[in-house]
Protein backbone atom coordinates (compact mmCIF):
# COMPACT_ATOMS: atom_id res chain seq x y z
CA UNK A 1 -67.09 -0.46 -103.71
CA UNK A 2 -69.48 -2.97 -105.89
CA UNK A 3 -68.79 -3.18 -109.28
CA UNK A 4 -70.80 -1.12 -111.96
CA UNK A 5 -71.76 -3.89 -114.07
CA UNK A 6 -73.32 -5.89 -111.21
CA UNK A 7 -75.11 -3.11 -109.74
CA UNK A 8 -76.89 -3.17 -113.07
CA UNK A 9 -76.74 -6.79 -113.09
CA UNK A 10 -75.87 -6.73 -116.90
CA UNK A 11 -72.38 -8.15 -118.51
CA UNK A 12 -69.24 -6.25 -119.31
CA UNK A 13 -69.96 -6.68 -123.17
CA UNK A 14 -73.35 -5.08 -122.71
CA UNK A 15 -74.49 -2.79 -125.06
CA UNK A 16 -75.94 0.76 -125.01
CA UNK A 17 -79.27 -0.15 -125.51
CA UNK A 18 -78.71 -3.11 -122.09
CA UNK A 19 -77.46 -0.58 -120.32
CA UNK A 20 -79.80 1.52 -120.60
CA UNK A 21 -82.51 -0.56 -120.28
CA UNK A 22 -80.91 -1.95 -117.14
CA UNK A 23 -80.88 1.60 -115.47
CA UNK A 24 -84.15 2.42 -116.42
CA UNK A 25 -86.09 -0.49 -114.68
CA UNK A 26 -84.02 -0.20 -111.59
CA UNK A 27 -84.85 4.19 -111.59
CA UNK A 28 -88.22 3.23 -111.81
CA UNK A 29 -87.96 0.20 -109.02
CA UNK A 30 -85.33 2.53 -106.61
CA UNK A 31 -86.41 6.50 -106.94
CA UNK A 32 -87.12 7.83 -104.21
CA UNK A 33 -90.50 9.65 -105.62
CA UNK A 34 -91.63 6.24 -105.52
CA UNK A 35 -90.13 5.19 -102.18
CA UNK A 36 -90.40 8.32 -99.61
CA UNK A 37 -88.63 8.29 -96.74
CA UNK A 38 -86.87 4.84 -97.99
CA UNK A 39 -83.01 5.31 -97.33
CA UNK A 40 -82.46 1.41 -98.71
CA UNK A 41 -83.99 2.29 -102.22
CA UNK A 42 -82.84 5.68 -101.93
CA UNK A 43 -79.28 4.40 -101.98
CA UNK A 44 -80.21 1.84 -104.60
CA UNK A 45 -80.63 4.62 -107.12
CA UNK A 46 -77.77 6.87 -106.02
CA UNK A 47 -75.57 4.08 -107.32
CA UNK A 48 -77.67 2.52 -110.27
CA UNK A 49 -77.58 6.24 -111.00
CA UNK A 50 -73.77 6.55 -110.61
CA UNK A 51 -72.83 3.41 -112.21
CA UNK A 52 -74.92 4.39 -115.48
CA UNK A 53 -72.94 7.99 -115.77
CA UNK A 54 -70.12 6.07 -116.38
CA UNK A 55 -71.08 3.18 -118.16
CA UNK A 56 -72.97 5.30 -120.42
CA UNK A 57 -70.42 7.10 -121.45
CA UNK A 58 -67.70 5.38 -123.63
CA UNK A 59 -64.67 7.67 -122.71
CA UNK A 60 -65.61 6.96 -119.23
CA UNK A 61 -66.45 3.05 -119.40
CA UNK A 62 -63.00 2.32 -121.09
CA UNK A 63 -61.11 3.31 -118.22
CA UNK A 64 -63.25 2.15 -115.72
CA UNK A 65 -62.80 -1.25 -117.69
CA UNK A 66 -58.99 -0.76 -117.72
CA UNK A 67 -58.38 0.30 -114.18
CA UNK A 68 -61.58 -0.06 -112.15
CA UNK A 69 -63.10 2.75 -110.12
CA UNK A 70 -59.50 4.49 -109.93
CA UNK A 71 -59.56 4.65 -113.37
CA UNK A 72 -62.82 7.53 -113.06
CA UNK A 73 -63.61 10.89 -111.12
CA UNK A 74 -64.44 9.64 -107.79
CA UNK A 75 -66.91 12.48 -107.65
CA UNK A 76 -68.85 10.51 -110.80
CA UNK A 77 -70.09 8.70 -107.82
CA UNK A 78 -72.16 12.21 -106.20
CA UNK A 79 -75.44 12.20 -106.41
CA UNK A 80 -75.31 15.85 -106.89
CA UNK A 81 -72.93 15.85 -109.49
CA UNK A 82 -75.29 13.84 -112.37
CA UNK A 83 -76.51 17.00 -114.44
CA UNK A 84 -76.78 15.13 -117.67
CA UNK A 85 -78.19 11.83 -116.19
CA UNK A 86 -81.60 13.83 -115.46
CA UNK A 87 -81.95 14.16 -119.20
CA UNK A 88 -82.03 10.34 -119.22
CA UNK A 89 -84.29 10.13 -116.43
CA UNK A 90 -86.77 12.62 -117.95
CA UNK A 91 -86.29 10.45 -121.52
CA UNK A 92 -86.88 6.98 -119.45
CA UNK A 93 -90.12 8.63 -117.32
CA UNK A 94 -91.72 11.06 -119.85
CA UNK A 95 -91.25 13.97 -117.41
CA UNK A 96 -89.96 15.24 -114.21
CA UNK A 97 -90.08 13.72 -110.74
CA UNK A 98 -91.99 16.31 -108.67
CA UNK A 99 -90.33 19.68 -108.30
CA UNK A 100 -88.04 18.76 -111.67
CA UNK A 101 -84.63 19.00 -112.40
CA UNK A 102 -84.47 22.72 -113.49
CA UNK A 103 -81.60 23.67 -116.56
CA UNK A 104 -82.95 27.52 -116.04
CA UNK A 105 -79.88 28.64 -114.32
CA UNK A 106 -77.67 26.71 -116.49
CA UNK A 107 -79.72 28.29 -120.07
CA UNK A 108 -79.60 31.94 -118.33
CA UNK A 109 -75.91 31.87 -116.83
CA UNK A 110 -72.97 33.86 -118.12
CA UNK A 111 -72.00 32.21 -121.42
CA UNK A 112 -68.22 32.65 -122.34
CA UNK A 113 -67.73 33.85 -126.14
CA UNK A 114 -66.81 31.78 -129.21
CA UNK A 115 -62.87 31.83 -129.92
CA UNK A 116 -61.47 33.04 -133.58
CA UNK A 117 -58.78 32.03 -135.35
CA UNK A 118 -56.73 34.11 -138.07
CA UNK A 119 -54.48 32.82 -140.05
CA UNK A 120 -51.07 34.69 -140.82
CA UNK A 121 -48.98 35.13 -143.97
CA UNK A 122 -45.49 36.26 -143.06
CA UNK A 123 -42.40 36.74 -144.93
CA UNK A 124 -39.29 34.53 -143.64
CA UNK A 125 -37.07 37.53 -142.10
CA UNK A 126 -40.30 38.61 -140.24
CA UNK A 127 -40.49 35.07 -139.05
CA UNK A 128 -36.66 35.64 -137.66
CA UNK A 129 -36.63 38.49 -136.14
CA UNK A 130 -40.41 39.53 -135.00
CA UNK A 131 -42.52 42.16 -136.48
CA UNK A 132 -45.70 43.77 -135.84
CA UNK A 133 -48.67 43.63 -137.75
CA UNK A 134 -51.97 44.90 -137.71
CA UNK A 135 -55.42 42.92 -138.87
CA UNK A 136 -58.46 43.13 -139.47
CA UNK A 137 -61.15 40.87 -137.85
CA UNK A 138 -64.88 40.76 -137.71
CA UNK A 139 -66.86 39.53 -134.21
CA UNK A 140 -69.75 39.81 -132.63
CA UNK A 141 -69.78 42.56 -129.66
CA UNK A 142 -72.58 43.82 -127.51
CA UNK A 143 -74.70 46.06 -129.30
CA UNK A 144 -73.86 49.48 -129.26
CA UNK A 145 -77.48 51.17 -129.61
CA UNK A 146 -79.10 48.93 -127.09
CA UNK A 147 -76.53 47.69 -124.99
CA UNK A 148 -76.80 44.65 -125.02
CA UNK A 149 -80.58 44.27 -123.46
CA UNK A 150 -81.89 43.92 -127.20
CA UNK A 151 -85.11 46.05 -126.02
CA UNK A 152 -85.48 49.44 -128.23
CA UNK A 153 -84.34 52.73 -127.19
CA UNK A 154 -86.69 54.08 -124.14
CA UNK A 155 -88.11 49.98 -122.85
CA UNK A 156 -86.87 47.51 -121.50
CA UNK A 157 -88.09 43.29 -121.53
CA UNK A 158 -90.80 42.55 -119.55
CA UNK A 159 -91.63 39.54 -117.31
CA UNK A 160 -92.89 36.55 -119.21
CA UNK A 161 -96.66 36.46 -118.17
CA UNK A 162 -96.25 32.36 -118.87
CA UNK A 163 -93.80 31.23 -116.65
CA UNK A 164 -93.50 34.27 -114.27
CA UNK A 165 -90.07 35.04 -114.99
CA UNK A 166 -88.85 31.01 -114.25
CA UNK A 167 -88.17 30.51 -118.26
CA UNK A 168 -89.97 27.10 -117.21
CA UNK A 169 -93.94 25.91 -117.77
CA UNK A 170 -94.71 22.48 -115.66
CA UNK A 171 -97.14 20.02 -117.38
CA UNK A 172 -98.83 17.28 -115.19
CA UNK A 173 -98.46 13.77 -116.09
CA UNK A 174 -100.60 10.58 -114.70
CA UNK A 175 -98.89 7.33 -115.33
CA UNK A 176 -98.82 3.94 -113.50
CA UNK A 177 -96.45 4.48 -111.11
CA UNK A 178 -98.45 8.22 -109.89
CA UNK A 179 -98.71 11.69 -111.44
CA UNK A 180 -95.67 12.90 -112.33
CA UNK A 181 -94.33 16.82 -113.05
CA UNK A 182 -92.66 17.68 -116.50
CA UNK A 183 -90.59 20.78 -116.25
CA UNK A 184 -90.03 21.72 -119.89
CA UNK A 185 -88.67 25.17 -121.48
CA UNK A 186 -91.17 27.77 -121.96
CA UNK A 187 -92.10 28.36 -124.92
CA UNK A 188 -93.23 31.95 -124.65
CA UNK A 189 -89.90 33.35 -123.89
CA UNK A 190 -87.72 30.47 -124.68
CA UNK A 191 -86.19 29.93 -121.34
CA UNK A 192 -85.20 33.30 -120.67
CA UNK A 193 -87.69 34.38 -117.95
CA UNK A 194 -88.39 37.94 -120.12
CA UNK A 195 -89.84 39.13 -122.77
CA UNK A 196 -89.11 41.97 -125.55
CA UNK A 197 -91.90 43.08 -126.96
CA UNK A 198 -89.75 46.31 -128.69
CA UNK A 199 -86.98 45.19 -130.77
CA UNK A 200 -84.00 46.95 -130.98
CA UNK A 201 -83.55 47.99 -134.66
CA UNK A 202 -80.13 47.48 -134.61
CA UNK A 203 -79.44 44.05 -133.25
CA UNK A 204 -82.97 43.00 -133.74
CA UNK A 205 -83.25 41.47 -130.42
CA UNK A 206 -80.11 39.92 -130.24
CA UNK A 207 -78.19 42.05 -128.14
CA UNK A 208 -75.37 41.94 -130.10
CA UNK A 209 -74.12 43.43 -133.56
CA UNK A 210 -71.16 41.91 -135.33
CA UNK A 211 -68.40 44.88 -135.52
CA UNK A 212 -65.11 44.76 -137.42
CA UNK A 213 -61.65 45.53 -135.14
CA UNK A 214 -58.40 46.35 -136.26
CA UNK A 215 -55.87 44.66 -133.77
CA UNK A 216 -52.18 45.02 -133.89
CA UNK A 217 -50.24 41.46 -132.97
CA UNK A 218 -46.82 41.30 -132.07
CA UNK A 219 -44.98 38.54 -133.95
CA UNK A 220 -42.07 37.21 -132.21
CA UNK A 221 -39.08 36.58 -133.12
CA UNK A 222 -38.22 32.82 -133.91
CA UNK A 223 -42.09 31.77 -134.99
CA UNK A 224 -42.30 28.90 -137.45
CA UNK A 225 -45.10 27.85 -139.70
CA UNK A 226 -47.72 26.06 -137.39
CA UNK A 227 -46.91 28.74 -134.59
CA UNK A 228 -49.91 29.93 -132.56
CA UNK A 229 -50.41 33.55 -131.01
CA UNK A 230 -53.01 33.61 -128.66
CA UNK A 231 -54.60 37.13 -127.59
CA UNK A 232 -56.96 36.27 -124.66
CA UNK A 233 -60.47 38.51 -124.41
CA UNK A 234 -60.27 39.19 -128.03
CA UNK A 235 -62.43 36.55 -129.56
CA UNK A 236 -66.46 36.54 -129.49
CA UNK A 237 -68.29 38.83 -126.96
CA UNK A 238 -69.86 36.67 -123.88
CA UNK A 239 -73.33 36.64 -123.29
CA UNK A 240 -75.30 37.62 -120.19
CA UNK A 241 -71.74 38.56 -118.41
CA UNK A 242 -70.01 35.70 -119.60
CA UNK A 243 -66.21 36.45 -120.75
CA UNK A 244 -64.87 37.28 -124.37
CA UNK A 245 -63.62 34.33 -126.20
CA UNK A 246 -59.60 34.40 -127.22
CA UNK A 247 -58.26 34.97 -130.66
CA UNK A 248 -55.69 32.54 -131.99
CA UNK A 249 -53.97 33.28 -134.91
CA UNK A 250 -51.55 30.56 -136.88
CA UNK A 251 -48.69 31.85 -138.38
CA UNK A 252 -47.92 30.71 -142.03
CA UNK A 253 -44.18 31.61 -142.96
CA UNK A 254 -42.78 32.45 -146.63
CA UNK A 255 -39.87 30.26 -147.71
CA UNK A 256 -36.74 31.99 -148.31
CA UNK A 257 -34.98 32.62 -151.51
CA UNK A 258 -31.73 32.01 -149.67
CA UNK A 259 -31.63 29.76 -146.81
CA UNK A 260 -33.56 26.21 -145.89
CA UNK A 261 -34.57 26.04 -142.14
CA UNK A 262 -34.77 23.33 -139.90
CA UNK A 263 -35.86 24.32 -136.11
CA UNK A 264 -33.83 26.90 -135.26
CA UNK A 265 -30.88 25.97 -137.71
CA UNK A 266 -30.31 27.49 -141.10
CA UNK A 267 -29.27 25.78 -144.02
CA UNK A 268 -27.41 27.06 -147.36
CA UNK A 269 -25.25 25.76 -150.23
CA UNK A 270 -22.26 27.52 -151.39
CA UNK A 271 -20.82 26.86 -155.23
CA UNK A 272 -17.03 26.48 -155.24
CA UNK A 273 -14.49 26.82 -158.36
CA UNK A 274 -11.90 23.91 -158.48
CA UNK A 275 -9.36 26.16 -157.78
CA UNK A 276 -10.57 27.22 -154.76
CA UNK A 277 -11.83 23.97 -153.55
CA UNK A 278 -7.93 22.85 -154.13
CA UNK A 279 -6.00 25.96 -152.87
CA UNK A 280 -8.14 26.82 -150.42
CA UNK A 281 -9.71 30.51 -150.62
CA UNK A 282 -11.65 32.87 -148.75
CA UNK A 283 -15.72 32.93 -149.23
CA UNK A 284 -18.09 35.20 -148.43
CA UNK A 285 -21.13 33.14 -146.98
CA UNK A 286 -24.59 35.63 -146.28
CA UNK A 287 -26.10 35.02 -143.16
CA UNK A 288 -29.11 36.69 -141.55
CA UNK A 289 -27.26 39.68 -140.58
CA UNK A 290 -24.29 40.40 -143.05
CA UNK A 291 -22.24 38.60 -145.07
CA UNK A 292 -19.21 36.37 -143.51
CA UNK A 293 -15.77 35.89 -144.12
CA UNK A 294 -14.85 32.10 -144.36
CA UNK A 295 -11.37 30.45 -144.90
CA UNK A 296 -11.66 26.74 -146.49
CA UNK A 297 -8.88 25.01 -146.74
CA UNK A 298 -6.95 23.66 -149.27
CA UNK A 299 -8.16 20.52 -150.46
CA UNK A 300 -11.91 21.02 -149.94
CA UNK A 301 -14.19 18.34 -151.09
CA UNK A 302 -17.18 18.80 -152.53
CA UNK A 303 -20.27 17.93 -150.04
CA UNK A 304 -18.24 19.29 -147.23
CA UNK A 305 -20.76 20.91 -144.70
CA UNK A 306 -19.25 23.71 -142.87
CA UNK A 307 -20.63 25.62 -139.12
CA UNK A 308 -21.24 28.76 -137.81
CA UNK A 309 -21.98 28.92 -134.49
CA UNK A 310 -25.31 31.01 -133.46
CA UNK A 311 -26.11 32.48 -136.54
CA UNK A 312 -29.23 30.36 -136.88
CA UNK A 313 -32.69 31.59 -135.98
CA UNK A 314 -33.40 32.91 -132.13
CA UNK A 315 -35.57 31.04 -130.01
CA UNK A 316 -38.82 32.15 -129.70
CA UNK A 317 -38.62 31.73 -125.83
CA UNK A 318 -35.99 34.38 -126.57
CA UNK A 319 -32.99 32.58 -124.57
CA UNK A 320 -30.22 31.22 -127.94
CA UNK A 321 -30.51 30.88 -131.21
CA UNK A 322 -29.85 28.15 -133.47
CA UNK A 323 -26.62 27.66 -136.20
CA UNK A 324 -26.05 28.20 -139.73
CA UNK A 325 -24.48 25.07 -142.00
CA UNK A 326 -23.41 25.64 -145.43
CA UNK A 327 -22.48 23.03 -147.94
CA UNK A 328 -19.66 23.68 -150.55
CA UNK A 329 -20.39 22.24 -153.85
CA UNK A 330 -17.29 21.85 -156.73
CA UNK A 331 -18.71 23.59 -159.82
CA UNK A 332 -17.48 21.38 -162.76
CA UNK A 333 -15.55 24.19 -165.57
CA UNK A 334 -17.52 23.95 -169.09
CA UNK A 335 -16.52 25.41 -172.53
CA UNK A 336 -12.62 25.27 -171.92
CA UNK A 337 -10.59 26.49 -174.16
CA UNK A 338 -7.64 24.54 -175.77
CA UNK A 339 -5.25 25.99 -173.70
CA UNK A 340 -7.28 25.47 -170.50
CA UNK A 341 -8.05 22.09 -171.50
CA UNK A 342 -3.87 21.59 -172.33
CA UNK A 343 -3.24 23.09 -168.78
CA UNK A 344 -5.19 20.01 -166.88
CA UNK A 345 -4.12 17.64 -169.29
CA UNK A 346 -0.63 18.79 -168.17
CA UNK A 347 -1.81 18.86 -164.38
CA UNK A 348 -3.60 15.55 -164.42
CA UNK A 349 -0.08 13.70 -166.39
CA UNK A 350 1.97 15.99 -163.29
CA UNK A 351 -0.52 14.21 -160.84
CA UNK A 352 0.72 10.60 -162.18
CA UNK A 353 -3.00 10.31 -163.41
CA UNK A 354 -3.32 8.12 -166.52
CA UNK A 355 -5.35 10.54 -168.26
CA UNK A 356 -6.93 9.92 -171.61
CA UNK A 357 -9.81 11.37 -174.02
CA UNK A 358 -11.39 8.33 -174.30
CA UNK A 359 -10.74 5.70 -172.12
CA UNK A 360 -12.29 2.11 -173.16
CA UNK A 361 -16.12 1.36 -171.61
CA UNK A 362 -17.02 -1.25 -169.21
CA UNK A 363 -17.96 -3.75 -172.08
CA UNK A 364 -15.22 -2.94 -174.37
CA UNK A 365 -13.04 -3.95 -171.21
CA UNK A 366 -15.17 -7.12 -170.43
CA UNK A 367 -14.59 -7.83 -174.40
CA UNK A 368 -10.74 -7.36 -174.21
CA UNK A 369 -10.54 -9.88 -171.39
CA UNK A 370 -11.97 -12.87 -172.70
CA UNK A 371 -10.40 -12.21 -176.21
């Protein structure tokens, strides 16, 4: 298969404007309006015509410069295929070849609706365990006085007398190389092929009314903030038979007073007194459900991070959930009283710890040394 950039006979670092200059004087040398019946020229401009859809495009042209032609759609190469490149050819030619490259079908197909998005403010146990909610969304729908033809009550369109019903007008154009055809859009009926002459007062023509829909979602359980429901058909109406669009909404979740999440995991910190912390004790840690029994042991230091097994957040594929860690922190006693303060004195002396009120600073140290 001959490369791209010699069938054009410019240089890889070609620009745009080469590139298309390139393809237009060899469409004008190779099609096959100007060369009937001429299978060498008419194979000439199947691949001029191929290798400027992808050089053309930049998407395309970088990964036909980083892996050659398997780096494309083979079927780039199909002289059927080249919808947009007509647009080019009418831009380099000033019109149609004869008979034109019709977009009729294409303007007057089914048309698939517009998708919505909705975003969601939930609180953080709604998050957890799923909820329902119901909201409130406006979209456009077929019109429900017309039906969607946008003719008033009683008509209905009417042929376009311009274009017959094609939704195309064909204007003759002599230049050098012959006369040439130029299928444009007509303007008349704006492509459609019809004509309303009685509005409907409701949609105005349109054939569609915007509406407003209450929908009820189902959250569930397990969604995060940045989590995306997706309820297909309930977007935008389609046009001419085309299919609804979809409704996404995006979850937003509330923090929590209580716990800190990470995934599925739960996190939490739990004060301790010194006494517990020392003699060990029993806790009471909250988790989603209820609140826990815990034993730490004797001798607990602050920081120490602590498990319990699936008592996280489920999964929102709904197989597991995730675990809860809580972090004991020593609370520090304040406002002793004498005796209190006598009693660690006492315990601190017990504990071989030289203990004083005021023990000497770093400097007063430093000092002491050298003196």
């Amino acid at each position: 298969m001959r490369d791209y950039y010699e069938i054009l006979g410019i240089n890889k670092d070609a620009t745009e404007a080469e590139i298309k200059k390139a393809y237009r004087t060899l469409a004008k040398k190779y099609h096959p309006d100007l060369n009937p019946d001429n299978k060498e020229a008419e194979q000439k401009f199947k691949e001029a015509t191929a290798a400027y859809e992808i050089l053309s495009n930049s998407e395309k042209r970088s990964r036909y410069d980083r892996f050659g032609h398997a780096g494309v759609d083979p079927q780039a190469q199909d002289f059927g295929g080249f919808g947009d490149i007509f647009e080019d050819i009418f831009d380099i030619f000033g019109g149609g070849f004869g008979g034109g490259y019709s977009q009729r079908n294409r303007r007057n197909g089914p048309v698939r609706g517009a998708d919505l998005r909705y975003d969601l403010n939930i609180e953080f146990k709604e998050a957890v365990f799923g909820t329902e909610k119901e909201i409130q969304i406006q979209r456009t729908e077929e019109c429900s006085t017309c039906h969607g033809t946008g003719a008033k009550e009683g008509t209905n369109k009417e042929t376009c007398s311009k274009c017959k019903g094609t939704g195309e007008v064909r204007y003759a154009q002599q230049t050098a190389f012959g006369q040439f055809v130029r299928v444009g859009t007509c303007d008349e009926c704006n492509g459609t092929g019809e004509i309303i002459k009685e509005k409907c007062s409701t949609c105005n023509g349109e054939g569609r009314e915007i509406k407003t829909k209450r929908i009820k979602v189902k959250i569930p359980a397990g969604v995060d903030n940045g989590s995306i429901i997706s309820i297909r058909g309930e977007g935008e109406s389609g046009q001419r038979g085309g299919p609804a669009g979809d409704l996404f909404i995006y979850i937003s979740v509330k923090k929590s007073s209580i716990f800190r999440r990470q995934g599925n995991n739960l996190y939490l910190d739990i004060p301790l007194t010194f006494t517990e912390a020392a003699l060990g004790a029993e806790i009471e840690v909250p988790t989603l459900e209820e609140v826990e029994i815990f034993n730490i042991p004797a001798g607990t230091q602050t920081g120490t991070e602590f498990r319990l097994k699936n008592k996280g957040v489920p999964n929102v594929r709904g197989v597991g959930r995730g675990d809860l860690f809580f972090k004991v922190n020593i609370k520090v006693p304040t406002d002793l009283t004498e005796k209190q303060k006598q009693i660690l004195v006492d315990f601190a002396k017990e504990s071989g710890e030289d203990y004083k009120e005021h023990k000497k600073g770093f400097f007063e140290k430093v000092k002491d040394a050298f003196n």
